[in-house]
PDB file of N, CA and C in Angstrom:
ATOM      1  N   UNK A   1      52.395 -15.637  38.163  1.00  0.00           N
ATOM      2  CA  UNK A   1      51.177 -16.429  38.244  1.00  0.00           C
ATOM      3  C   UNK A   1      49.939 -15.529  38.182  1.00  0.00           C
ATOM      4  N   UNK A   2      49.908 -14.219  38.691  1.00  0.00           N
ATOM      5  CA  UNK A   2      48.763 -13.325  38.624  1.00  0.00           C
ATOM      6  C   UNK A   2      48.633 -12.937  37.706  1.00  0.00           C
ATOM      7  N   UNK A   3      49.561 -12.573  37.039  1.00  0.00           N
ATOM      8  CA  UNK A   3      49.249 -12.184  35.030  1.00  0.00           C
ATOM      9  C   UNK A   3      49.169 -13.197  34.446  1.00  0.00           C
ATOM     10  N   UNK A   4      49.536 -14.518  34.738  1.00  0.00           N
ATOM     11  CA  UNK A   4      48.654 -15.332  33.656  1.00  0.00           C
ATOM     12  C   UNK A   4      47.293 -16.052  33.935  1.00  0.00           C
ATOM     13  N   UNK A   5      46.817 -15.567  35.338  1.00  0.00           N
ATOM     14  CA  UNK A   5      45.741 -15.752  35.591  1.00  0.00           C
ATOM     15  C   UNK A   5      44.350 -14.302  34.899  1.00  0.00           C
ATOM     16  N   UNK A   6      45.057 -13.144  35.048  1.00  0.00           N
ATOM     17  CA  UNK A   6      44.260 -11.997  34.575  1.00  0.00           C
ATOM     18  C   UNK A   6      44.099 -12.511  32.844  1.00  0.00           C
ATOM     19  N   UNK A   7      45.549 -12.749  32.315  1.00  0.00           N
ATOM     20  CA  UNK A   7      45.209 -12.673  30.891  1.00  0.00           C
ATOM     21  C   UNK A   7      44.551 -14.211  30.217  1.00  0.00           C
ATOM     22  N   UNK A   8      43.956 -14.936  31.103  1.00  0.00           N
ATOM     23  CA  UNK A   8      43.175 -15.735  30.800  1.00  0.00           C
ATOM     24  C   UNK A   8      41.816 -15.698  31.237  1.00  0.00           C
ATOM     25  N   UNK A   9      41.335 -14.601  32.334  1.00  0.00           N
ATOM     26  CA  UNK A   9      40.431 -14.235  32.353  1.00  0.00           C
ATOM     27  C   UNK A   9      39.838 -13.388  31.290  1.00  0.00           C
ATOM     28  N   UNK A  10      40.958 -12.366  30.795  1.00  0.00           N
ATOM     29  CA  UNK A  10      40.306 -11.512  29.788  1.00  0.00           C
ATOM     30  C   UNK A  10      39.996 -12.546  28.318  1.00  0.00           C
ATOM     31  N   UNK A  11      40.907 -13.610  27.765  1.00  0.00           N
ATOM     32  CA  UNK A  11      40.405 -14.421  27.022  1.00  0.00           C
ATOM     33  C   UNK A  11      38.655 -15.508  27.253  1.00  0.00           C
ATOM     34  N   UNK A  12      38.944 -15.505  28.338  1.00  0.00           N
ATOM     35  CA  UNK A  12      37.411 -15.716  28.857  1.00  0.00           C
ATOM     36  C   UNK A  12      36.281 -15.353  28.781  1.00  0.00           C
ATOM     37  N   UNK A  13      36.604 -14.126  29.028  1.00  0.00           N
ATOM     38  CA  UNK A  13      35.605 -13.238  28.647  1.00  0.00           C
ATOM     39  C   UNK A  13      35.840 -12.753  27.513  1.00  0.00           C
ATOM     40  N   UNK A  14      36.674 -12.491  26.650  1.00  0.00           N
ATOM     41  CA  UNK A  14      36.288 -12.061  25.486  1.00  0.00           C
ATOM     42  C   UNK A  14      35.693 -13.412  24.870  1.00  0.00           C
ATOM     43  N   UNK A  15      36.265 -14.784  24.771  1.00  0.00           N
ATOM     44  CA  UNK A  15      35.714 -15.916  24.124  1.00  0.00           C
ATOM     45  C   UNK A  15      34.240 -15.872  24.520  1.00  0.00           C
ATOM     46  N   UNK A  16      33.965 -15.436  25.798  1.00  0.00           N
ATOM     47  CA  UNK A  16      32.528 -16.403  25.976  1.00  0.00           C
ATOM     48  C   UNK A  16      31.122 -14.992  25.214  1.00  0.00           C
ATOM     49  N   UNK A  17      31.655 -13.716  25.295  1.00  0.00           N
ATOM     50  CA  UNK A  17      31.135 -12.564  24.615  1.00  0.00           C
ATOM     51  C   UNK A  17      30.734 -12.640  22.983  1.00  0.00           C
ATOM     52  N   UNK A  18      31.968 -13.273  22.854  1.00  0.00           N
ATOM     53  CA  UNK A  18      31.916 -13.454  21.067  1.00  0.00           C
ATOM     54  C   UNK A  18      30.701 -14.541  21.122  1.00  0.00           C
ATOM     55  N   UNK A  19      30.922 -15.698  21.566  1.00  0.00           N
ATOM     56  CA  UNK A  19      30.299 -16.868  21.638  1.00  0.00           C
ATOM     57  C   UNK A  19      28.766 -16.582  21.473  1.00  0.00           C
ATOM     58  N   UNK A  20      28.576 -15.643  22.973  1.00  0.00           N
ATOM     59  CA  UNK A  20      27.113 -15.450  23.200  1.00  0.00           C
ATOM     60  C   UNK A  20      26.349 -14.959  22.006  1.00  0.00           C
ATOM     61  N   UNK A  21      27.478 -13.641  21.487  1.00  0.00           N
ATOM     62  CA  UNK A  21      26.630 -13.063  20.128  1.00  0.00           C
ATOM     63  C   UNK A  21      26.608 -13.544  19.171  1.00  0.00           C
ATOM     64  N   UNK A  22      27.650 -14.355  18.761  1.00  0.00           N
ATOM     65  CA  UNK A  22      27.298 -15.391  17.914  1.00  0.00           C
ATOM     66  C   UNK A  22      25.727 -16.221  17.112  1.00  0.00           C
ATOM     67  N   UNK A  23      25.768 -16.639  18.853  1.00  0.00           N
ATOM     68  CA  UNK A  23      24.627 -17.917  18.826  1.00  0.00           C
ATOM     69  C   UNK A  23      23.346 -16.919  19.364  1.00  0.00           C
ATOM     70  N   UNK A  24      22.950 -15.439  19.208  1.00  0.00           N
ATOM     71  CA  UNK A  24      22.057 -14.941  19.533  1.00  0.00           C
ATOM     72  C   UNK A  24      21.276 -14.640  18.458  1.00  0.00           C
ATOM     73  N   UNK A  25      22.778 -14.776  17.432  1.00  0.00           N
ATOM     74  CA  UNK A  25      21.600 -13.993  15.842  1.00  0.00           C
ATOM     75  C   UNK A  25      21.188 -15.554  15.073  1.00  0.00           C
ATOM     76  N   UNK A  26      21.626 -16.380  15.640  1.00  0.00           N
ATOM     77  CA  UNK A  26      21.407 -17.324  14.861  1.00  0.00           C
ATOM     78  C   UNK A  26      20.236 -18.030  14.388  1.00  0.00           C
ATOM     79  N   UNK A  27      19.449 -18.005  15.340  1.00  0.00           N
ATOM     80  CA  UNK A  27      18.105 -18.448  15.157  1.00  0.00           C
ATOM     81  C   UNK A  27      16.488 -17.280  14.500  1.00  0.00           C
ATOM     82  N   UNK A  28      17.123 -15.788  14.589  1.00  0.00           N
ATOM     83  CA  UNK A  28      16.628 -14.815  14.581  1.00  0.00           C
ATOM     84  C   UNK A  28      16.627 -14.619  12.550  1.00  0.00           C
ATOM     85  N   UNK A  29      15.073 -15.230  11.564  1.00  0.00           N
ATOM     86  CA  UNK A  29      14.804 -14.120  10.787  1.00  0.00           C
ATOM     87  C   UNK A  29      15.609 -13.092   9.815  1.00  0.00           C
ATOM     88  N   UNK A  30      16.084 -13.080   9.099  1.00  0.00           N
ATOM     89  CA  UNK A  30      16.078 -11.586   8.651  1.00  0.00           C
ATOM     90  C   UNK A  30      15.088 -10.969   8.011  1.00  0.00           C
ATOM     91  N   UNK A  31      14.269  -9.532   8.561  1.00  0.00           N
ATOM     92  CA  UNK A  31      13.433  -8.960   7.717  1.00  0.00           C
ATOM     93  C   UNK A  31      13.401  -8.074   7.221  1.00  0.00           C
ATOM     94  N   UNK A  32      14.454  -7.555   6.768  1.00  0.00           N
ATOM     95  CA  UNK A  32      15.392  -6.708   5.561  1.00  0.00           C
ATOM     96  C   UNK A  32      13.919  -6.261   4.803  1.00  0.00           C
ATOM     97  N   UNK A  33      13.826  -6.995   4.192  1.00  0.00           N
ATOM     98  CA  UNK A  33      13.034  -6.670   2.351  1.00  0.00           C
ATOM     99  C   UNK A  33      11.626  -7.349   3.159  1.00  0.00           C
ATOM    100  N   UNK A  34      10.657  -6.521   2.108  1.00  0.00           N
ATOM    101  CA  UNK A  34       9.201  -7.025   2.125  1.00  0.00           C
ATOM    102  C   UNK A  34       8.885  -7.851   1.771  1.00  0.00           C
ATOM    103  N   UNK A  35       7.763  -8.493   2.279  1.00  0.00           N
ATOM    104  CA  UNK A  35       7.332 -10.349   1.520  1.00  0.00           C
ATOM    105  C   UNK A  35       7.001  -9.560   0.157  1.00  0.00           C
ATOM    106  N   UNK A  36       7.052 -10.745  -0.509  1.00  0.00           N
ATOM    107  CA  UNK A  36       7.073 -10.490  -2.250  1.00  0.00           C
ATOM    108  C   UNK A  36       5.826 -10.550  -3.025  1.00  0.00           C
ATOM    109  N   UNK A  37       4.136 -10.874  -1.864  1.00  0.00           N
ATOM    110  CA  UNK A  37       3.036 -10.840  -1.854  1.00  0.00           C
ATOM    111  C   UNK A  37       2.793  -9.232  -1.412  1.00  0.00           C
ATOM    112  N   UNK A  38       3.487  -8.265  -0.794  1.00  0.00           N
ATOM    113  CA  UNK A  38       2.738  -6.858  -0.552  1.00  0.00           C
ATOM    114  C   UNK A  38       3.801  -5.602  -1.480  1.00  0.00           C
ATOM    115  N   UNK A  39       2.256  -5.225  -2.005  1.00  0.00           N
ATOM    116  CA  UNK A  39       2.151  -4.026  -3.169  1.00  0.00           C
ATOM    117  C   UNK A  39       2.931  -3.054  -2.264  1.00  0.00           C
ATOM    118  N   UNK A  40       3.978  -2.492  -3.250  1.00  0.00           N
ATOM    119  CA  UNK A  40       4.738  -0.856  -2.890  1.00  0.00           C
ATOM    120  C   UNK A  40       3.508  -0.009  -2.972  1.00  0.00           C
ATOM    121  N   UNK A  41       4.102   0.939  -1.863  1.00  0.00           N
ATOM    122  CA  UNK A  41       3.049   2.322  -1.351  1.00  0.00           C
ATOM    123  C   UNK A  41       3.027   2.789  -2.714  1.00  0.00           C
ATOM    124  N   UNK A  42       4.136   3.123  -3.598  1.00  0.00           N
ATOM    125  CA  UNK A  42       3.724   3.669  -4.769  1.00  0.00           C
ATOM    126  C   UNK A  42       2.868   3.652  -5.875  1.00  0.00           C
ATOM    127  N   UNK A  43       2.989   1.926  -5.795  1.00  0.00           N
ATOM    128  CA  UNK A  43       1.945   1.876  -6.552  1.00  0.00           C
ATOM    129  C   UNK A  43       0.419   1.594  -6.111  1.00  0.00           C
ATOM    130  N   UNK A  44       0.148   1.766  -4.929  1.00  0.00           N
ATOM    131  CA  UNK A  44      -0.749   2.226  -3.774  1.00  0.00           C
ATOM    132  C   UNK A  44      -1.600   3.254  -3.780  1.00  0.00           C
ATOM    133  N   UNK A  45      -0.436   4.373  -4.027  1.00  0.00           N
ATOM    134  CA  UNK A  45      -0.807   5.634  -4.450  1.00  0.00           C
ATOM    135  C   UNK A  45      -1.325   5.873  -5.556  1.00  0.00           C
ATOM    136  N   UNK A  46      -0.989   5.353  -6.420  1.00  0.00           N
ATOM    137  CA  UNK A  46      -1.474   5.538  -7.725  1.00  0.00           C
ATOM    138  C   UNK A  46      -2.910   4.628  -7.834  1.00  0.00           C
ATOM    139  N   UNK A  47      -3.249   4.223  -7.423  1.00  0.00           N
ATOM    140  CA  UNK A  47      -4.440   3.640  -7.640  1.00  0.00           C
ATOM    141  C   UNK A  47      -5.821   4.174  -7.401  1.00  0.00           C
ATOM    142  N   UNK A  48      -6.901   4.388  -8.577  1.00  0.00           N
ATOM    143  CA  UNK A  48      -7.906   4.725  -8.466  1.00  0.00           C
ATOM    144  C   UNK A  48      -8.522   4.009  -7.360  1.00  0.00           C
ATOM    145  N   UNK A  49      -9.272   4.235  -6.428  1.00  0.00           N
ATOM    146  CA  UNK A  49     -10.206   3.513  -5.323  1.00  0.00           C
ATOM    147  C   UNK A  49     -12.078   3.813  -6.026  1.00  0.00           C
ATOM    148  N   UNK A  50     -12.527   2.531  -6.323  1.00  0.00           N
ATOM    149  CA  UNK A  50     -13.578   2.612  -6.772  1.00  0.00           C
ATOM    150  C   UNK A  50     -14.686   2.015  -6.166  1.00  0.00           C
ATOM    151  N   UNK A  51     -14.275   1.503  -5.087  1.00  0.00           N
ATOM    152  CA  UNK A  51     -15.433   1.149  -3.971  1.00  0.00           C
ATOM    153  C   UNK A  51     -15.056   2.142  -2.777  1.00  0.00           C
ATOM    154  N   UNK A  52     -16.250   2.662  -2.151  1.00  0.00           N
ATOM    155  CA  UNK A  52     -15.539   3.457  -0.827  1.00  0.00           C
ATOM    156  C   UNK A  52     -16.696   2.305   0.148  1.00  0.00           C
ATOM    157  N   UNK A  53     -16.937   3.007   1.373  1.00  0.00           N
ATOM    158  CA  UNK A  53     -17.727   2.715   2.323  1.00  0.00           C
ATOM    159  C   UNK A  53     -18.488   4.267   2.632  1.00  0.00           C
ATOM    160  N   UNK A  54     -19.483   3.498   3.302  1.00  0.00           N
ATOM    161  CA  UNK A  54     -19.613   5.511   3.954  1.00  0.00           C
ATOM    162  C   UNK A  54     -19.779   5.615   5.238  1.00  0.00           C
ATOM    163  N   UNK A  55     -19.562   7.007   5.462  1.00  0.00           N
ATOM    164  CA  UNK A  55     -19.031   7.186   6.695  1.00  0.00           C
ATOM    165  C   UNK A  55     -20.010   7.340   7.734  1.00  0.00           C
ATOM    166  N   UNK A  56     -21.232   7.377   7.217  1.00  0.00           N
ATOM    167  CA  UNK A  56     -22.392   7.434   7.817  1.00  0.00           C
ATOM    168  C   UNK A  56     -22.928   5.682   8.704  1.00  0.00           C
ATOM    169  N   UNK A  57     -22.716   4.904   7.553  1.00  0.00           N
ATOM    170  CA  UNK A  57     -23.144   3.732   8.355  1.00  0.00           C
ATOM    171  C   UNK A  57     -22.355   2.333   8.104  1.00  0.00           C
ATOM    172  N   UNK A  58     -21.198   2.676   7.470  1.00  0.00           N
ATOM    173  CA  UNK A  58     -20.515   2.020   6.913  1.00  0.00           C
ATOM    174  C   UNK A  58     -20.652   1.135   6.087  1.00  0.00           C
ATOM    175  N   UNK A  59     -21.878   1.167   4.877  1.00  0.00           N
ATOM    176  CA  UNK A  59     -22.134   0.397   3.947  1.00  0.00           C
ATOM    177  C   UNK A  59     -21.286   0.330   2.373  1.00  0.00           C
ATOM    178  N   UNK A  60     -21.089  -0.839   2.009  1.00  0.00           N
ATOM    179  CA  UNK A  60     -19.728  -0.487   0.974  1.00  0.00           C
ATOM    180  C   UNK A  60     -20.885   0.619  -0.260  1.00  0.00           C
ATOM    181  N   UNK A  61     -19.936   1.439  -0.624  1.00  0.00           N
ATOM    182  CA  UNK A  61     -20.720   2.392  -1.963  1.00  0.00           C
ATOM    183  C   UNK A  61     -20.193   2.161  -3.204  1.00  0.00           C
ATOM    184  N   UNK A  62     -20.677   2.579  -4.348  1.00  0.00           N
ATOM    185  CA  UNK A  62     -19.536   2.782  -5.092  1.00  0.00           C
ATOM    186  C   UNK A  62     -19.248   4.356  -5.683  1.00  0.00           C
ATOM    187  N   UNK A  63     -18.624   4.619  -6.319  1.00  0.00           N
ATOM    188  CA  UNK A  63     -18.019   5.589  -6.289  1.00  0.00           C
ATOM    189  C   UNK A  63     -19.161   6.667  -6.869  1.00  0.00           C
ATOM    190  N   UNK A  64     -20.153   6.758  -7.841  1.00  0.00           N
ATOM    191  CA  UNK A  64     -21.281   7.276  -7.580  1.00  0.00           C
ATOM    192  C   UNK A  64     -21.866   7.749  -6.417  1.00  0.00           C
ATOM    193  N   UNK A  65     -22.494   6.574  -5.578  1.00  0.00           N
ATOM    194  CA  UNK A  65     -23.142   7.041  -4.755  1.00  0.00           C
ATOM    195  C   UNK A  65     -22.217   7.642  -2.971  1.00  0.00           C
ATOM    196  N   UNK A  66     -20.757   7.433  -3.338  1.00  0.00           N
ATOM    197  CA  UNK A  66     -20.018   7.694  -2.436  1.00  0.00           C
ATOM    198  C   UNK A  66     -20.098   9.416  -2.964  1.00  0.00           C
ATOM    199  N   UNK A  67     -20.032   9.975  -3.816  1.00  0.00           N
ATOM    200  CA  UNK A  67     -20.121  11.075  -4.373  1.00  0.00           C
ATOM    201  C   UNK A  67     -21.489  11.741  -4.134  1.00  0.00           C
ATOM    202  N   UNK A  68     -22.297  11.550  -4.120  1.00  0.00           N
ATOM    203  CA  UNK A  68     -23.673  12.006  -4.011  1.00  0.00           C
ATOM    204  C   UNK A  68     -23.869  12.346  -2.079  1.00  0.00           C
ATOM    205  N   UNK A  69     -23.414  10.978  -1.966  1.00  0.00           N
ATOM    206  CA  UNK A  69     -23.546  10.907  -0.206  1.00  0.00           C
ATOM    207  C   UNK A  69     -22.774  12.245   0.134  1.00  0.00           C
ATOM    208  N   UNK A  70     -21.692  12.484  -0.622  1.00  0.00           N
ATOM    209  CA  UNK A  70     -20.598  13.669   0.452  1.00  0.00           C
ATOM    210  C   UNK A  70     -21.028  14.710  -0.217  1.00  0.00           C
ATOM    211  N   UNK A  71     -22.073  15.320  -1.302  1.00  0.00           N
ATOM    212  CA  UNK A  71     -22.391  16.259  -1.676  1.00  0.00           C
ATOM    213  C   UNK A  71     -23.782  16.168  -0.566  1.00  0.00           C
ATOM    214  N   UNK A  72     -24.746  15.861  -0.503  1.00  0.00           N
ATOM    215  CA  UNK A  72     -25.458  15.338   1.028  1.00  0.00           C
ATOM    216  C   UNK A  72     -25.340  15.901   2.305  1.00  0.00           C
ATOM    217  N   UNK A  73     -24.379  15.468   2.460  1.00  0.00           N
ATOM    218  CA  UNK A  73     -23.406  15.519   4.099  1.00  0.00           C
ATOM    219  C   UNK A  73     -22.598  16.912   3.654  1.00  0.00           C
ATOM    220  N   UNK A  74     -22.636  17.278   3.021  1.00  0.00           N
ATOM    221  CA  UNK A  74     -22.044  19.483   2.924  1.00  0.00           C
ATOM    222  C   UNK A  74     -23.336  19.854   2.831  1.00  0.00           C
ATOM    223  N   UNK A  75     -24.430  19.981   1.992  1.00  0.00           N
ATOM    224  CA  UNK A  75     -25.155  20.833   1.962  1.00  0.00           C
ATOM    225  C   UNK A  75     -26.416  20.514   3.300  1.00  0.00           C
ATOM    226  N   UNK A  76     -26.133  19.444   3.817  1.00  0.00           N
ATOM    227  CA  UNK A  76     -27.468  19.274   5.122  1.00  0.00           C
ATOM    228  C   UNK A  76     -26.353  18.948   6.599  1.00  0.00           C
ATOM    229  N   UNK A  77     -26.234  20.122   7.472  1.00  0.00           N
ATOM    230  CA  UNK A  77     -25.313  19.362   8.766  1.00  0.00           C
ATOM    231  C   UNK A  77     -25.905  18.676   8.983  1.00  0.00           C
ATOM    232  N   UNK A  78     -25.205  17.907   9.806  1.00  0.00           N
ATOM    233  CA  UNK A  78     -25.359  16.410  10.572  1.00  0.00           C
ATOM    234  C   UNK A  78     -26.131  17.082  11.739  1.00  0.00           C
ATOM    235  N   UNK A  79     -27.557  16.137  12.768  1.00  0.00           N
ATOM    236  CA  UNK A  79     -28.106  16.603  13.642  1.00  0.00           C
ATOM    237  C   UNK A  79     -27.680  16.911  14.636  1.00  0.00           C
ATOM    238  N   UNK A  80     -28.381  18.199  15.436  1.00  0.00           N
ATOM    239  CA  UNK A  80     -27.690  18.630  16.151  1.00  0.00           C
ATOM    240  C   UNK A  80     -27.582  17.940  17.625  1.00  0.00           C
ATOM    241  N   UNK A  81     -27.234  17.670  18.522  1.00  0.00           N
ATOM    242  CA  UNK A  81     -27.408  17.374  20.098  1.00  0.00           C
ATOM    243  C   UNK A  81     -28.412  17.667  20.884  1.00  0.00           C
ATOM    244  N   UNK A  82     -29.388  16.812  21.437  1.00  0.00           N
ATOM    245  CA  UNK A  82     -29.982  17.842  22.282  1.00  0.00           C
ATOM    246  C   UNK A  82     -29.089  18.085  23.160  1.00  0.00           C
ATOM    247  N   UNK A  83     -29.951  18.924  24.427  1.00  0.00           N
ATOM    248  CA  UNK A  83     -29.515  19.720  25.336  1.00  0.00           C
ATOM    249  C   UNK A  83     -28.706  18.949  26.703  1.00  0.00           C
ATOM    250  N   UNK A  84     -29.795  17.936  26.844  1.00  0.00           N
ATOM    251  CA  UNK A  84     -29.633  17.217  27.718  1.00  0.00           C
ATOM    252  C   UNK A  84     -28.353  16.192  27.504  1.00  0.00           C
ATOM    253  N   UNK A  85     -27.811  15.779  26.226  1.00  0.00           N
ATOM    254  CA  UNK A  85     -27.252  15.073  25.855  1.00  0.00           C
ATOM    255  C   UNK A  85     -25.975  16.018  26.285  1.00  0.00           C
ATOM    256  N   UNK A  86     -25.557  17.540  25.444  1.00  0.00           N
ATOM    257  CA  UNK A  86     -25.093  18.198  25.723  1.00  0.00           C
ATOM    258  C   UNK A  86     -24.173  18.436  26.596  1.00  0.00           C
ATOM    259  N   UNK A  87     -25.163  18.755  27.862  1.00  0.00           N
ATOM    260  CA  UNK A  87     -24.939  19.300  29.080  1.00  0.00           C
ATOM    261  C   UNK A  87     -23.868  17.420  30.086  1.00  0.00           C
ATOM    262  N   UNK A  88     -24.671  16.518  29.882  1.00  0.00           N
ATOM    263  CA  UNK A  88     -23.790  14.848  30.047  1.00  0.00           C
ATOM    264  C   UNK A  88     -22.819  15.009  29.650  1.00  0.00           C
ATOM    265  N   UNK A  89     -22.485  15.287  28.424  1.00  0.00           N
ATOM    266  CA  UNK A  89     -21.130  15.223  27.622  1.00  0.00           C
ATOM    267  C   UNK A  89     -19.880  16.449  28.418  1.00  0.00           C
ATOM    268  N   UNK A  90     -20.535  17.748  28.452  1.00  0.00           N
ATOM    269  CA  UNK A  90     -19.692  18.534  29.553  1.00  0.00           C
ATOM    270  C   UNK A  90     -19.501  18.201  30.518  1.00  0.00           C
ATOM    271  N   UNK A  91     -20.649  17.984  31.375  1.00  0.00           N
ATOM    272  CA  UNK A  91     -20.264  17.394  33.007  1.00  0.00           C
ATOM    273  C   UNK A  91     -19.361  15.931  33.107  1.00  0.00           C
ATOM    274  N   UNK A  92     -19.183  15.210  32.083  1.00  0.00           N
ATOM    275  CA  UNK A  92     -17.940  14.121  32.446  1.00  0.00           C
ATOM    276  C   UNK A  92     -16.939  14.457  31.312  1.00  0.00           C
ATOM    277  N   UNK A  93     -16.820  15.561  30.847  1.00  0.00           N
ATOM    278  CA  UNK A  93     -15.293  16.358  30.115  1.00  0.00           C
ATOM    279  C   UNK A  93     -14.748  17.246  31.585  1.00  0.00           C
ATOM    280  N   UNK A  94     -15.762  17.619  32.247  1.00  0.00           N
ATOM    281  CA  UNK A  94     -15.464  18.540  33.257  1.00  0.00           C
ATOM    282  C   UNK A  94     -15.099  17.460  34.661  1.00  0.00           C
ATOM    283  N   UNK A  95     -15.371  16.250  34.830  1.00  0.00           N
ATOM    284  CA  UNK A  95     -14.992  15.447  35.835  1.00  0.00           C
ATOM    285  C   UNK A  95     -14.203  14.409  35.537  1.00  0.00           C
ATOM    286  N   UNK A  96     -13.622  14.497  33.912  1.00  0.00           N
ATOM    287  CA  UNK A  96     -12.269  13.729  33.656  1.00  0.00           C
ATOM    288  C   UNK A  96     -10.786  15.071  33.703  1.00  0.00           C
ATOM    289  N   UNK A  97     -11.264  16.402  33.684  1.00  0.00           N
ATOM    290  CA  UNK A  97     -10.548  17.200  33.694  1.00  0.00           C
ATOM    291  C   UNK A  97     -10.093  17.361  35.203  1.00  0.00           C
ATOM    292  N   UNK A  98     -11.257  17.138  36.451  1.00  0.00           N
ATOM    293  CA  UNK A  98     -10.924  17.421  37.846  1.00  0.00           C
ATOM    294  C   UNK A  98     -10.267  16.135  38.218  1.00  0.00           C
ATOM    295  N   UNK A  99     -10.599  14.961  37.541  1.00  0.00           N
ATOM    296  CA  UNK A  99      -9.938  13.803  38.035  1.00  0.00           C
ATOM    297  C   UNK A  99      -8.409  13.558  37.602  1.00  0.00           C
ATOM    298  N   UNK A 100      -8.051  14.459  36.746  1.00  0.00           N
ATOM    299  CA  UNK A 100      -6.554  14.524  36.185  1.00  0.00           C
ATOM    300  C   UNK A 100      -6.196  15.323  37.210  1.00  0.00           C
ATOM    301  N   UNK A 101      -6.665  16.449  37.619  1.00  0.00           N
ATOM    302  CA  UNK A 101      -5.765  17.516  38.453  1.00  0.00           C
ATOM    303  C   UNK A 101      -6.307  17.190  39.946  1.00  0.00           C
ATOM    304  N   UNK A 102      -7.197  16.098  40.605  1.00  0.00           N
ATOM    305  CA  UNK A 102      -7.459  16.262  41.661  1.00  0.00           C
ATOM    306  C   UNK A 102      -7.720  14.412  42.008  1.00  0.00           C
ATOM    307  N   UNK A 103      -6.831  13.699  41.512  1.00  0.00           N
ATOM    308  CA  UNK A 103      -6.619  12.072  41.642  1.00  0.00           C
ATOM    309  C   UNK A 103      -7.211  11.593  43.001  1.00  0.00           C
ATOM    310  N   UNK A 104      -7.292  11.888  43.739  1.00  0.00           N
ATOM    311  CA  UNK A 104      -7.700  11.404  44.647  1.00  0.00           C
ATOM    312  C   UNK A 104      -9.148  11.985  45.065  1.00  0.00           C
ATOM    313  N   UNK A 105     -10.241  12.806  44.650  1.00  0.00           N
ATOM    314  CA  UNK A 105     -12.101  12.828  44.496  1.00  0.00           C
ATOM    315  C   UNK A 105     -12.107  11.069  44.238  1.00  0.00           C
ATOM    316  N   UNK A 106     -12.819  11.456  44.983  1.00  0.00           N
ATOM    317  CA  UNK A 106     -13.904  10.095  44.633  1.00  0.00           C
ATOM    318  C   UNK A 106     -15.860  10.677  43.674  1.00  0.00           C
ATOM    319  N   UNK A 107     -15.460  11.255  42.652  1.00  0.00           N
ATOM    320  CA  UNK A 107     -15.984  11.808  41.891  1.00  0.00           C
ATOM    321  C   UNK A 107     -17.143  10.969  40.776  1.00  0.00           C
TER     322      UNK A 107
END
């Protein structure tokens, strides 16, 4: 009576295992392959880009004046910081650095 109680437990559980995985994929999608609306990277790559934006204020350019702008932006740096601005920008690089190694300042 105890072995045919074990070997109907193990049918039990194997039936109700199969069962579960069964009915888990069933409702689930497959998304194997790409929708048939989006362009391969390859041919992605290959594509001339003839509108840019710029990086300055983000206005769309076109490829002219996207060219002119980045010859611009090499021969004139970008302005410099003042001092005061500077010195703000260190003192909370320097009190996110103490607040990593010292969590508990009330800083």
């Amino acid at each position: 009576m105890r072995r045919r109680q074990k070997i109907l437990l193990g049918v039990l559980i194997v039936s109700t295992s199969i069962l579960v995985w069964l009915t888990s994929a069933w409702g689930t999608p497959v998304a194997a392959l790409p929708l048939p609306e989006d362009i391969p990277e390859e041919i992605l790559r290959t594509e001339i880009i003839i509108d840019a934006r710029s990086p300055v204020d983000g206005k769309p350019l076109n490829a002219a004046e996207y060219a002119e702008l980045q010859e611009q932006l090499q021969i004139s740096p970008p302005p410099k910081l003042s001092a005061d601005l500077r010195q703000t920008i260190y003192l909370i690089q320097l009190r996110k650095a103490l607040l990593q190694i010292f969590p508990f300042l009330d800083i």
